[in-house]
PDB file of N, CA and C in Angstrom:
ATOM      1  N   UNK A   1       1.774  -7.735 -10.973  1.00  0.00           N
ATOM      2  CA  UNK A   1       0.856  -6.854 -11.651  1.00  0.00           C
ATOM      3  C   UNK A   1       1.413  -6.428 -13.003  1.00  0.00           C
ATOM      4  N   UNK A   2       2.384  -6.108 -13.471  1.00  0.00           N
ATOM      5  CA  UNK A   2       3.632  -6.174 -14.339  1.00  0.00           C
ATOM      6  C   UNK A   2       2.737  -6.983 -15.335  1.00  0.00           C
ATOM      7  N   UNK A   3       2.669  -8.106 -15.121  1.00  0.00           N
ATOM      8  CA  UNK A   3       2.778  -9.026 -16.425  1.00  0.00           C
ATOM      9  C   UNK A   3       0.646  -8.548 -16.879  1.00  0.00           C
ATOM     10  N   UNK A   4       0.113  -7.726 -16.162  1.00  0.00           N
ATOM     11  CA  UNK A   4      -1.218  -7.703 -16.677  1.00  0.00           C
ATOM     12  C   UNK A   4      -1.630  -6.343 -17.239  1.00  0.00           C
ATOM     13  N   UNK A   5      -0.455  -5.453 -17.426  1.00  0.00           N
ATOM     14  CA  UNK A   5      -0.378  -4.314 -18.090  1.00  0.00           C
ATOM     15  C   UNK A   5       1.359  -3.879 -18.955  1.00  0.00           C
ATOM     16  N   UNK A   6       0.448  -2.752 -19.766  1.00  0.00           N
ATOM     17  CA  UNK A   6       1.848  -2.461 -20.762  1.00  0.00           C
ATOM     18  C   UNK A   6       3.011  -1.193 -19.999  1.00  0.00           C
ATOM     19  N   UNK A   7       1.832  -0.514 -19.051  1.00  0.00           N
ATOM     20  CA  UNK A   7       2.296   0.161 -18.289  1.00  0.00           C
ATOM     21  C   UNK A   7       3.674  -0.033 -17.182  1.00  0.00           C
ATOM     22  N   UNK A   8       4.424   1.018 -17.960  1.00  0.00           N
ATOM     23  CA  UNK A   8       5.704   0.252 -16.580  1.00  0.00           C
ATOM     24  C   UNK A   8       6.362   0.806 -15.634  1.00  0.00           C
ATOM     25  N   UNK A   9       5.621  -0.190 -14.831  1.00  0.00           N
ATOM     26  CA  UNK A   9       5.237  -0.070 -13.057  1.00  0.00           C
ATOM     27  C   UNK A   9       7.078   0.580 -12.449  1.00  0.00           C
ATOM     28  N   UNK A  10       8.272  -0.051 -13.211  1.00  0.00           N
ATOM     29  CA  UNK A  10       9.296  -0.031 -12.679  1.00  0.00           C
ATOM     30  C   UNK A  10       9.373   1.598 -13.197  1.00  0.00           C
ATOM     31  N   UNK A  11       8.776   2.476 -13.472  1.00  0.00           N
ATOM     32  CA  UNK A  11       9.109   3.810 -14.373  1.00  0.00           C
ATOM     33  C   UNK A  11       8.378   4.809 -13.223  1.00  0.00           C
ATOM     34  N   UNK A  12       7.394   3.966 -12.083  1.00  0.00           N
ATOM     35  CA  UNK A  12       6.558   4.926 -11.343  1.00  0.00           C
ATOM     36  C   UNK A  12       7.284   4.903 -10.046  1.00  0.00           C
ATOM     37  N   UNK A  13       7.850   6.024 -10.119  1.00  0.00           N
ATOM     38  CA  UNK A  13       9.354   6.352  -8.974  1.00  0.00           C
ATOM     39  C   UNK A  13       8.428   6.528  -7.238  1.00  0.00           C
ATOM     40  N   UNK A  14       9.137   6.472  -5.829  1.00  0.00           N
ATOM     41  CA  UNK A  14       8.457   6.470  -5.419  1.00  0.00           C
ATOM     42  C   UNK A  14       7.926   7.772  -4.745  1.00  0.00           C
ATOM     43  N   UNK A  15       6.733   7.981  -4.129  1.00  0.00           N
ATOM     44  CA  UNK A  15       5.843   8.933  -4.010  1.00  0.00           C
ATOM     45  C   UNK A  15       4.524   9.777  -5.207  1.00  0.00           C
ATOM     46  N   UNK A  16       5.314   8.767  -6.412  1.00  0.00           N
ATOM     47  CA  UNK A  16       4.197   9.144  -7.942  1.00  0.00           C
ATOM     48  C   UNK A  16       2.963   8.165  -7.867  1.00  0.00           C
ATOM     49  N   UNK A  17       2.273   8.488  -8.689  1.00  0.00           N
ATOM     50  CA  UNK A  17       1.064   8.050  -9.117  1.00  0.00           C
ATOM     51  C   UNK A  17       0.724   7.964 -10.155  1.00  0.00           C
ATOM     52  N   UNK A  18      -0.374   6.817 -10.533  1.00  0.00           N
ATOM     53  CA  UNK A  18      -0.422   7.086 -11.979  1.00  0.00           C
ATOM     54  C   UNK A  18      -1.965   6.028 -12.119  1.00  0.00           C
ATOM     55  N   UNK A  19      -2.755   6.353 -13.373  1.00  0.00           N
ATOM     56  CA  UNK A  19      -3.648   5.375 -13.798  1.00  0.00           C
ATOM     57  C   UNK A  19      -3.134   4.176 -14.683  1.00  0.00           C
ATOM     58  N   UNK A  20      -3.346   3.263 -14.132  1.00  0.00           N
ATOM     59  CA  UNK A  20      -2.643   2.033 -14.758  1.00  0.00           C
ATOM     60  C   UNK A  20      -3.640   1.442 -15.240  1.00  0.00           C
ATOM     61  N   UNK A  21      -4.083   0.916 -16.228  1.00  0.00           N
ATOM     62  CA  UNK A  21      -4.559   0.084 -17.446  1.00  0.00           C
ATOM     63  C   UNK A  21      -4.214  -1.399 -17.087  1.00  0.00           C
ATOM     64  N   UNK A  22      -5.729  -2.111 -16.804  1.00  0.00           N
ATOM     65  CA  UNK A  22      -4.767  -3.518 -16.336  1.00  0.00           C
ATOM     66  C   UNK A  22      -5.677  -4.548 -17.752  1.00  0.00           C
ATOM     67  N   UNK A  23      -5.351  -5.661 -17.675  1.00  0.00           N
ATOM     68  CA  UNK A  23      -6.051  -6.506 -18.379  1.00  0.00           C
ATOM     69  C   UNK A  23      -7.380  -6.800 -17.812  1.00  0.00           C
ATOM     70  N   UNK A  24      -8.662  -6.811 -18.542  1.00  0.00           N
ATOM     71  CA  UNK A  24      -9.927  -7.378 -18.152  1.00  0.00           C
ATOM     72  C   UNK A  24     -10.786  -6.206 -18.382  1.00  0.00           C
ATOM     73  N   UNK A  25      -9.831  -5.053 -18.743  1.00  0.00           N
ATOM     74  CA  UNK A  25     -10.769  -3.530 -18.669  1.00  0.00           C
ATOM     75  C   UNK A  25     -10.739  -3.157 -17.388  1.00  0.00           C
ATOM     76  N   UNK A  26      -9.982  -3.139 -16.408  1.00  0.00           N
ATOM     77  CA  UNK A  26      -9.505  -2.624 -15.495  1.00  0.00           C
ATOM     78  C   UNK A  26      -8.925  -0.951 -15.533  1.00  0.00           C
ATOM     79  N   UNK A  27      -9.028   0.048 -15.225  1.00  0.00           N
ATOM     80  CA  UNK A  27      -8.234   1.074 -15.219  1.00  0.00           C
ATOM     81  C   UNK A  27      -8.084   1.527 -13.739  1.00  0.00           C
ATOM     82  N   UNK A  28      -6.920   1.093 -12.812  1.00  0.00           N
ATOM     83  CA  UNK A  28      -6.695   1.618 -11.506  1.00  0.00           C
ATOM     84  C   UNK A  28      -5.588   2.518 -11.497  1.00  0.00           C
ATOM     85  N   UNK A  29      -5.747   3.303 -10.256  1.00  0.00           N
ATOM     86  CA  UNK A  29      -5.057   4.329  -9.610  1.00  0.00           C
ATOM     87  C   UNK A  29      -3.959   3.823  -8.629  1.00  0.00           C
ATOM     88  N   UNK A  30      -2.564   3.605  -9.011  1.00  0.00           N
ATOM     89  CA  UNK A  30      -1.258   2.981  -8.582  1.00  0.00           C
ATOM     90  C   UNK A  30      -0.120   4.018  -8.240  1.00  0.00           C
ATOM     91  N   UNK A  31      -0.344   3.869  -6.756  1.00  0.00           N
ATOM     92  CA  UNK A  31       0.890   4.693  -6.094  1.00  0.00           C
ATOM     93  C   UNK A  31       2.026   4.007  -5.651  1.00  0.00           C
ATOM     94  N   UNK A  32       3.166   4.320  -5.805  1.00  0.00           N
ATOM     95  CA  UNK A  32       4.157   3.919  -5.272  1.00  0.00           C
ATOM     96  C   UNK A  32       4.428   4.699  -3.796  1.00  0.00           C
ATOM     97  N   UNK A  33       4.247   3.484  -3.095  1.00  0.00           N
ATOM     98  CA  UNK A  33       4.955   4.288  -1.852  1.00  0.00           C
ATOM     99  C   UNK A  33       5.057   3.160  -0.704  1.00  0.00           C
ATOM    100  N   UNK A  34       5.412   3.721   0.734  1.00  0.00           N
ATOM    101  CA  UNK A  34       6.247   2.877   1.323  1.00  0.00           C
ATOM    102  C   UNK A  34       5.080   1.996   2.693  1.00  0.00           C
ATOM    103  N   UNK A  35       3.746   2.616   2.257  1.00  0.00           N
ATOM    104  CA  UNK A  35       2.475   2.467   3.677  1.00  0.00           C
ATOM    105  C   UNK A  35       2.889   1.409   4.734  1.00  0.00           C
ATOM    106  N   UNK A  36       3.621   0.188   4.131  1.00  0.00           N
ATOM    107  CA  UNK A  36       3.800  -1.192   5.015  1.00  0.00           C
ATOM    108  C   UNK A  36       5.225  -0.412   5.556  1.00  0.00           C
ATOM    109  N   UNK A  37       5.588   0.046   5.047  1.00  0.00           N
ATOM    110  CA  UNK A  37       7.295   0.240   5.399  1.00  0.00           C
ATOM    111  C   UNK A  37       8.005  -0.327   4.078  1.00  0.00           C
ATOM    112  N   UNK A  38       7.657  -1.183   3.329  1.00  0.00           N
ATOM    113  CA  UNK A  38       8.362  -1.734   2.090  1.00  0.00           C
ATOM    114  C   UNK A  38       7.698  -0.874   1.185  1.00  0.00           C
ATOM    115  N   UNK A  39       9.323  -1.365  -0.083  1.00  0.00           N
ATOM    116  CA  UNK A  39       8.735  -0.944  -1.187  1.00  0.00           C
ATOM    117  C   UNK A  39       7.625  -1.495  -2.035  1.00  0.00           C
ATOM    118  N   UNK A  40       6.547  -0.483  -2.342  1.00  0.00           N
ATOM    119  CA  UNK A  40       5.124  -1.058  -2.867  1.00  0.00           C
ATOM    120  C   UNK A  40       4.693  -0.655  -3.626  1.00  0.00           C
ATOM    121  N   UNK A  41       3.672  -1.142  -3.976  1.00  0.00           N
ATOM    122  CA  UNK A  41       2.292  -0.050  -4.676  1.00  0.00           C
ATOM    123  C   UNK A  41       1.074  -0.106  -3.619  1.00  0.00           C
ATOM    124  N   UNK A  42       0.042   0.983  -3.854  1.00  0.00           N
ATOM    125  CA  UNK A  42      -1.024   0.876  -3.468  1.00  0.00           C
ATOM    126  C   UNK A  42      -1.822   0.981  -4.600  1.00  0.00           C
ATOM    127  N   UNK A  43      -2.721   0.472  -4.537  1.00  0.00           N
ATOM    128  CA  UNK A  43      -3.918   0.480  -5.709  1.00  0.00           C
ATOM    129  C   UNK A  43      -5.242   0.462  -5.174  1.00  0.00           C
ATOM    130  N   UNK A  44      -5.790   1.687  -5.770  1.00  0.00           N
ATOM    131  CA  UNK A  44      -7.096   1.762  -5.967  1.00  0.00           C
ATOM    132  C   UNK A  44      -7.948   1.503  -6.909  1.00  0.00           C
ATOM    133  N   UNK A  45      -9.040   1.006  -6.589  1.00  0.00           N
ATOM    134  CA  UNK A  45      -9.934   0.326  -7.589  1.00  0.00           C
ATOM    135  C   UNK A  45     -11.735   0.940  -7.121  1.00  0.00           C
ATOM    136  N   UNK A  46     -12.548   1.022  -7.896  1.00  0.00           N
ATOM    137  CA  UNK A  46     -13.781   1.344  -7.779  1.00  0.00           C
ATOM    138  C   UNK A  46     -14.649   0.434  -6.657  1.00  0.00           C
ATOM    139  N   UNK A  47     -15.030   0.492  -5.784  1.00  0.00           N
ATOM    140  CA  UNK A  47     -15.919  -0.832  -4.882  1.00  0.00           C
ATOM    141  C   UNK A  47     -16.820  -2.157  -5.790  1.00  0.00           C
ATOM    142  N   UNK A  48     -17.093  -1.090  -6.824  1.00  0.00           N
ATOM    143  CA  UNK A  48     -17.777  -2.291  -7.624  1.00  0.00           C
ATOM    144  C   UNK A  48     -17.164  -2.838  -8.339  1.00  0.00           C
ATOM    145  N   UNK A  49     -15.849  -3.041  -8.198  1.00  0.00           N
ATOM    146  CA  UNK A  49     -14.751  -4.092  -8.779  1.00  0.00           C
ATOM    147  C   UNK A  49     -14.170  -4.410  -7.951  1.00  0.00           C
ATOM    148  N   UNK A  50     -13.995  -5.088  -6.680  1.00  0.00           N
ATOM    149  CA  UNK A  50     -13.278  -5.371  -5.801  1.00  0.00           C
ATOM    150  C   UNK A  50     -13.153  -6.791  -5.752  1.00  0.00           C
ATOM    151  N   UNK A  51     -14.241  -7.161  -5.990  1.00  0.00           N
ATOM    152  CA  UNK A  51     -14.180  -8.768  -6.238  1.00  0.00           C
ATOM    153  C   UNK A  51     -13.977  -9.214  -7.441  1.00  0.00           C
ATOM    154  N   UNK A  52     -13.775  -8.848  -8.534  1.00  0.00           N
ATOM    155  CA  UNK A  52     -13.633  -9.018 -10.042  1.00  0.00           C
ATOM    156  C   UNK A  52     -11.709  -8.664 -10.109  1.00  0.00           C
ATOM    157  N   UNK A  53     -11.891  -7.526  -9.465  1.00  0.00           N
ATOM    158  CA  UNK A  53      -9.983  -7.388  -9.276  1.00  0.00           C
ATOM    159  C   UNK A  53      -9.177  -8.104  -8.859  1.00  0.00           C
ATOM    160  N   UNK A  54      -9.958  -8.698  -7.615  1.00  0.00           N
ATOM    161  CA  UNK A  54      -9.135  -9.682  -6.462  1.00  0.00           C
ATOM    162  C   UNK A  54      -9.162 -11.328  -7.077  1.00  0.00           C
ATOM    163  N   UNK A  55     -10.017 -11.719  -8.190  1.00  0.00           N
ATOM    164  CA  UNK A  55      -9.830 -12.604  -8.522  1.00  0.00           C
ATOM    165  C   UNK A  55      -9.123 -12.528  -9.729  1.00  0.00           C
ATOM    166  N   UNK A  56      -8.743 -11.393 -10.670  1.00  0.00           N
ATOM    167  CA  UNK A  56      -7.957 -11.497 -11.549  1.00  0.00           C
ATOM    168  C   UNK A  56      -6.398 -11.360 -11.278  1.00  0.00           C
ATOM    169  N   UNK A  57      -6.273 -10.621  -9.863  1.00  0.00           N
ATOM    170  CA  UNK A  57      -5.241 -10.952  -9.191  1.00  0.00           C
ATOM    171  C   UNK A  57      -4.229 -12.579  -8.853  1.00  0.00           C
ATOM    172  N   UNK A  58      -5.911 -12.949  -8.136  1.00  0.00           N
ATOM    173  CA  UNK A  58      -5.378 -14.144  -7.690  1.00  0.00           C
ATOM    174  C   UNK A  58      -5.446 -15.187  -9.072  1.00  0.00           C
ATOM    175  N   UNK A  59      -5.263 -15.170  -9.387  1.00  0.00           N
ATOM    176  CA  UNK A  59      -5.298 -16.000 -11.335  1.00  0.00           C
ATOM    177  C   UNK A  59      -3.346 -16.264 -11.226  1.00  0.00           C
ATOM    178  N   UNK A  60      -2.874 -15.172 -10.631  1.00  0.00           N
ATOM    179  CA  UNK A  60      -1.355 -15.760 -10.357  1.00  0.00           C
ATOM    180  C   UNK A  60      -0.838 -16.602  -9.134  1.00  0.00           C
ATOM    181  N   UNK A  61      -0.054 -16.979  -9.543  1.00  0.00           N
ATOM    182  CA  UNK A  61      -0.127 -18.840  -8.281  1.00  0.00           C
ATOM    183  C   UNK A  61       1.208 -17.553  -7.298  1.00  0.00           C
ATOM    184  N   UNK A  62       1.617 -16.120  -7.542  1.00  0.00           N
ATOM    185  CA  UNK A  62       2.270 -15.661  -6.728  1.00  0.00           C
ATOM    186  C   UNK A  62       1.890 -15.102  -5.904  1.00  0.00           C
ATOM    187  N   UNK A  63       0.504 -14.800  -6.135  1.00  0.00           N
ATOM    188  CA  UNK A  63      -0.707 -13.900  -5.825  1.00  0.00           C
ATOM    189  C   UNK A  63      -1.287 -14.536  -4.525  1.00  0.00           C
ATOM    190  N   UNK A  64      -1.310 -14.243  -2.993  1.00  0.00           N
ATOM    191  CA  UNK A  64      -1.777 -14.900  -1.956  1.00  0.00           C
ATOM    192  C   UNK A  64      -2.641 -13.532  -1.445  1.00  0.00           C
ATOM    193  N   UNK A  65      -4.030 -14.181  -0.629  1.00  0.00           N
ATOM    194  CA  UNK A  65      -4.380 -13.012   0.159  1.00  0.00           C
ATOM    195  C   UNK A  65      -4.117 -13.482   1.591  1.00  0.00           C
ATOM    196  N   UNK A  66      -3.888 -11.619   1.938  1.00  0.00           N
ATOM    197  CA  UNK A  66      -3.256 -11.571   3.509  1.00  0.00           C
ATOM    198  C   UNK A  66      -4.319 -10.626   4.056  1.00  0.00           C
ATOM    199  N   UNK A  67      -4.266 -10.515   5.347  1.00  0.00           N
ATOM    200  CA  UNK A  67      -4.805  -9.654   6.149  1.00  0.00           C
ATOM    201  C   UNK A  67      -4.476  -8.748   6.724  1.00  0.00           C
ATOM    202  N   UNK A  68      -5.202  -7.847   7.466  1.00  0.00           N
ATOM    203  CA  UNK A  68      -4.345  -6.304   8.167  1.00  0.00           C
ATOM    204  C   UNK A  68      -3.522  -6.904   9.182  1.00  0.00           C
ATOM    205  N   UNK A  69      -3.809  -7.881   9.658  1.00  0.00           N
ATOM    206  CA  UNK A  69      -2.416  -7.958  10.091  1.00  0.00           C
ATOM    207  C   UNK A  69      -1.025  -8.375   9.754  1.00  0.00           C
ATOM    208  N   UNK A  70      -0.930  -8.514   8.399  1.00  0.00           N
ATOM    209  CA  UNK A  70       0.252  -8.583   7.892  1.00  0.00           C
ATOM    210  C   UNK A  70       0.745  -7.088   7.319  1.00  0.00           C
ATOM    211  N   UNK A  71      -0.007  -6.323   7.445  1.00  0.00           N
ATOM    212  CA  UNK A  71      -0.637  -4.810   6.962  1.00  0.00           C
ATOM    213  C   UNK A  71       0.472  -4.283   8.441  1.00  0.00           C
ATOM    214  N   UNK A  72      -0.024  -4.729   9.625  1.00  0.00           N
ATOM    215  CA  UNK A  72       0.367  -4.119  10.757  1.00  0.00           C
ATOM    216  C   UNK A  72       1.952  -4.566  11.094  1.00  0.00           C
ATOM    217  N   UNK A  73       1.979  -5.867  10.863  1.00  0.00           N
ATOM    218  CA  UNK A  73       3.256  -6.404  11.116  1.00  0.00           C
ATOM    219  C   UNK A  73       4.389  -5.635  10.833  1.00  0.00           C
ATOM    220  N   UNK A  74       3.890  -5.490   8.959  1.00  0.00           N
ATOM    221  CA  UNK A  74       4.771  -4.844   8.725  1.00  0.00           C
ATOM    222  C   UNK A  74       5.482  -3.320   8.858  1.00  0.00           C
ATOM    223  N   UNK A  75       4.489  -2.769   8.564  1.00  0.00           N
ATOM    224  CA  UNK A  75       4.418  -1.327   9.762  1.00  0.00           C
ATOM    225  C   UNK A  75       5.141  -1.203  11.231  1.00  0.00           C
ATOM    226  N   UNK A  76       4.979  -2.035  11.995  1.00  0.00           N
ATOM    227  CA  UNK A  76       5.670  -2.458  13.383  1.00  0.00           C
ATOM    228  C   UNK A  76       7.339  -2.934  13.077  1.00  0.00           C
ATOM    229  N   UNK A  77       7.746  -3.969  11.952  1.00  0.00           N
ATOM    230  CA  UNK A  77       8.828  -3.831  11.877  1.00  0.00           C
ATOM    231  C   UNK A  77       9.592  -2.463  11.521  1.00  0.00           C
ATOM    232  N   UNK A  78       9.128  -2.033  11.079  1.00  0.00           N
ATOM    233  CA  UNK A  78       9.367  -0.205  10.092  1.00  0.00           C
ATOM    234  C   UNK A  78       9.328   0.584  11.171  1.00  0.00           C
ATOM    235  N   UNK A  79       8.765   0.431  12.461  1.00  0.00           N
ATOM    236  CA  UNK A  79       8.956   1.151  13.156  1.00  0.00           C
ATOM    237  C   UNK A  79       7.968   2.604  13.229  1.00  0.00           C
ATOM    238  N   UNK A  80       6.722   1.982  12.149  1.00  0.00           N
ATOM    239  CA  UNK A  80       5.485   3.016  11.385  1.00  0.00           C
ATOM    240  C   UNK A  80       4.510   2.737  12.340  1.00  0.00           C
ATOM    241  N   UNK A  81       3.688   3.245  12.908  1.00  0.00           N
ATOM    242  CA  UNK A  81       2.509   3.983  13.679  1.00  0.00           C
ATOM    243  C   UNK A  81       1.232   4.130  12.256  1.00  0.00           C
ATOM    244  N   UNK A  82       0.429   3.442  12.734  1.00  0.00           N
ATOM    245  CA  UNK A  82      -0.866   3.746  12.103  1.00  0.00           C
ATOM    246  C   UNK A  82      -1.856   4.731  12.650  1.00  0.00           C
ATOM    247  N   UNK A  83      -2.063   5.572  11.844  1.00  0.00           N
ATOM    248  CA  UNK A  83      -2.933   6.893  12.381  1.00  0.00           C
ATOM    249  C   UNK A  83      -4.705   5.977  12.847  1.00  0.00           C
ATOM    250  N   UNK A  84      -5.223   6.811  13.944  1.00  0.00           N
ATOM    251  CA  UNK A  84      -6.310   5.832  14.275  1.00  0.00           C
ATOM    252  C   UNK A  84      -6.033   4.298  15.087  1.00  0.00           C
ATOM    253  N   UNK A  85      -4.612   3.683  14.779  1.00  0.00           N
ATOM    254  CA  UNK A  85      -4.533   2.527  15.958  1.00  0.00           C
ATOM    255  C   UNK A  85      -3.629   2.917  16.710  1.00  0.00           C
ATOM    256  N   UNK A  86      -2.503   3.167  16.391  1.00  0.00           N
ATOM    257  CA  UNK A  86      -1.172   3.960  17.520  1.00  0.00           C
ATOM    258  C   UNK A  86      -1.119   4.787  17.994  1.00  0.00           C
ATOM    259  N   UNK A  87      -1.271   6.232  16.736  1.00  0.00           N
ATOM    260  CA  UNK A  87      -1.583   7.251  17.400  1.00  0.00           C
ATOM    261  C   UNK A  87      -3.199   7.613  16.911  1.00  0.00           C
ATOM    262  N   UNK A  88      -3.663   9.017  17.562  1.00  0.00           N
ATOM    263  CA  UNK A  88      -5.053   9.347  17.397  1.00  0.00           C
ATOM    264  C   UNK A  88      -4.970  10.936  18.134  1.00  0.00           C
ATOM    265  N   UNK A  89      -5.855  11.430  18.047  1.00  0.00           N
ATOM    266  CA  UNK A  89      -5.741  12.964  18.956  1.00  0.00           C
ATOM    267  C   UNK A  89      -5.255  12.803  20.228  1.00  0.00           C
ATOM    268  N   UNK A  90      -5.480  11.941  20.855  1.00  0.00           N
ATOM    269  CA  UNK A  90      -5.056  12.042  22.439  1.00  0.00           C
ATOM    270  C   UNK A  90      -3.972  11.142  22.578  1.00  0.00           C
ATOM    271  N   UNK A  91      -3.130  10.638  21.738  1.00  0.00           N
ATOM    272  CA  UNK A  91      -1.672   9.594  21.765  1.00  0.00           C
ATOM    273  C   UNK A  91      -0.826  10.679  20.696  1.00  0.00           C
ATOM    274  N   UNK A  92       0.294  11.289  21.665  1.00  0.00           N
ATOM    275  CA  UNK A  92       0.628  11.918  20.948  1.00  0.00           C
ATOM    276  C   UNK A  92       2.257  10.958  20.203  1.00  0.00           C
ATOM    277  N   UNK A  93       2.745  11.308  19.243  1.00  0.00           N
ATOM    278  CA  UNK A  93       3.956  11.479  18.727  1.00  0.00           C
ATOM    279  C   UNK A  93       4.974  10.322  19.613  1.00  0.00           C
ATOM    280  N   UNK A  94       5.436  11.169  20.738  1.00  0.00           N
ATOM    281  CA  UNK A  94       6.136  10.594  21.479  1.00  0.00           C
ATOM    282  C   UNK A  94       5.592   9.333  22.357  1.00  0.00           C
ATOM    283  N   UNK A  95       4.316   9.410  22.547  1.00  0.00           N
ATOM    284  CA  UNK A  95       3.475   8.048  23.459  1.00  0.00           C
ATOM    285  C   UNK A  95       3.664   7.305  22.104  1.00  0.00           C
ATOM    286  N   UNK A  96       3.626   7.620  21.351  1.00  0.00           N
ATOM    287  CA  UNK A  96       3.321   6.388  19.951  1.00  0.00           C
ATOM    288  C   UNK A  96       4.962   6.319  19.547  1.00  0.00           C
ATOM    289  N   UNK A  97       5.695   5.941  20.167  1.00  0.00           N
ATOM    290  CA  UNK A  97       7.240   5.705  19.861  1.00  0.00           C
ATOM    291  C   UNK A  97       7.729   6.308  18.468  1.00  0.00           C
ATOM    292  N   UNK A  98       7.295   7.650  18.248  1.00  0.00           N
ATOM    293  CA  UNK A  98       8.234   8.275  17.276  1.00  0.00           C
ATOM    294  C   UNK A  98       9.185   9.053  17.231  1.00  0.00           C
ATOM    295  N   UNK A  99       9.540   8.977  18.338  1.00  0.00           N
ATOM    296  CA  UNK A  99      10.589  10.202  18.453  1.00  0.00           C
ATOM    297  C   UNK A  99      11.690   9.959  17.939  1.00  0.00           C
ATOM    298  N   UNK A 100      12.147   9.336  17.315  1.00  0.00           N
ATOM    299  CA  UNK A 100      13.541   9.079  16.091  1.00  0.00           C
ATOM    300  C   UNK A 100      12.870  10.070  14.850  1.00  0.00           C
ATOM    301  N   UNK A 101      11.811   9.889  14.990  1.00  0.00           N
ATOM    302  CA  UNK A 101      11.435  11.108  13.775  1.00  0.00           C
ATOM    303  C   UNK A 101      11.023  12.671  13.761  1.00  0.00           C
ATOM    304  N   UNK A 102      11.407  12.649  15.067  1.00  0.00           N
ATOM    305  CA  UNK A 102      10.807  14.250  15.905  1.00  0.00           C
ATOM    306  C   UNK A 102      12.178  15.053  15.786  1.00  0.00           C
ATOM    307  N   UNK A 103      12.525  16.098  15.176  1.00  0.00           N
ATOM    308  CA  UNK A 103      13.923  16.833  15.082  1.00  0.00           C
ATOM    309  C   UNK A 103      14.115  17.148  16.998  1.00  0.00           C
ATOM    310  N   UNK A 104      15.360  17.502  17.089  1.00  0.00           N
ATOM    311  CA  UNK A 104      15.984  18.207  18.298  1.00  0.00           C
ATOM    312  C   UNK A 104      16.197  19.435  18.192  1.00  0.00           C
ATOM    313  N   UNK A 105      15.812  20.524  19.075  1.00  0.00           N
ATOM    314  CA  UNK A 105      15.985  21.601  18.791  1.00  0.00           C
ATOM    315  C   UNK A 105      16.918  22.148  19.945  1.00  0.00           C
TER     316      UNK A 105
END
């Protein structure tokens, strides 16, 4: 994404946000943070650019599309719980294998 803006992505530390300026007249909303368990971005884009984005994306031969389950995989290696599939109101914390992240009192 780097090479389609002047904006620099390596300057957006993680847990920040920012509007990023892409090429094509693009202006998205780019968070750094960890959702898969890796280091990332997330980006938001308007619905009525979703298909205009995803192909200016894929215009790079590095650029592959994946699915939620590579979404989940990675989450599962991380040891991350997705709100709504793992846990939910009635799966608590500990049924959803988090207790490495639950303090001891």
């Amino acid at each position: 994404m780097q090479k389609l803006t002047s904006f620099d992505l390596k300057g957006l530390t993680f847990g920040r946000s920012a509007f990023v300026p892409l090429e094509g007249g693009f202006n998205v909303h780019v968070a750094r943070g960890g959702y898969t368990g890796e280091d990332g971005f997330e980006i938001s884009i308007p619905p009525a650019q979703t298909v205009e984005f995803a192909n200016l994306m894929l215009k790079s031969p590095s650029v592959q599309m994946i699915g939620l389950g590579a979404r989940d995989s990675l989450r599962l290696e991380a040891g991350m719980c997705l709100y709504g599939n793992d846990l939910d109101e009635s799966t608590t914390p500990v049924e959803g294998g988090l207790t490495w992240v639950i303090g001891r009192f």
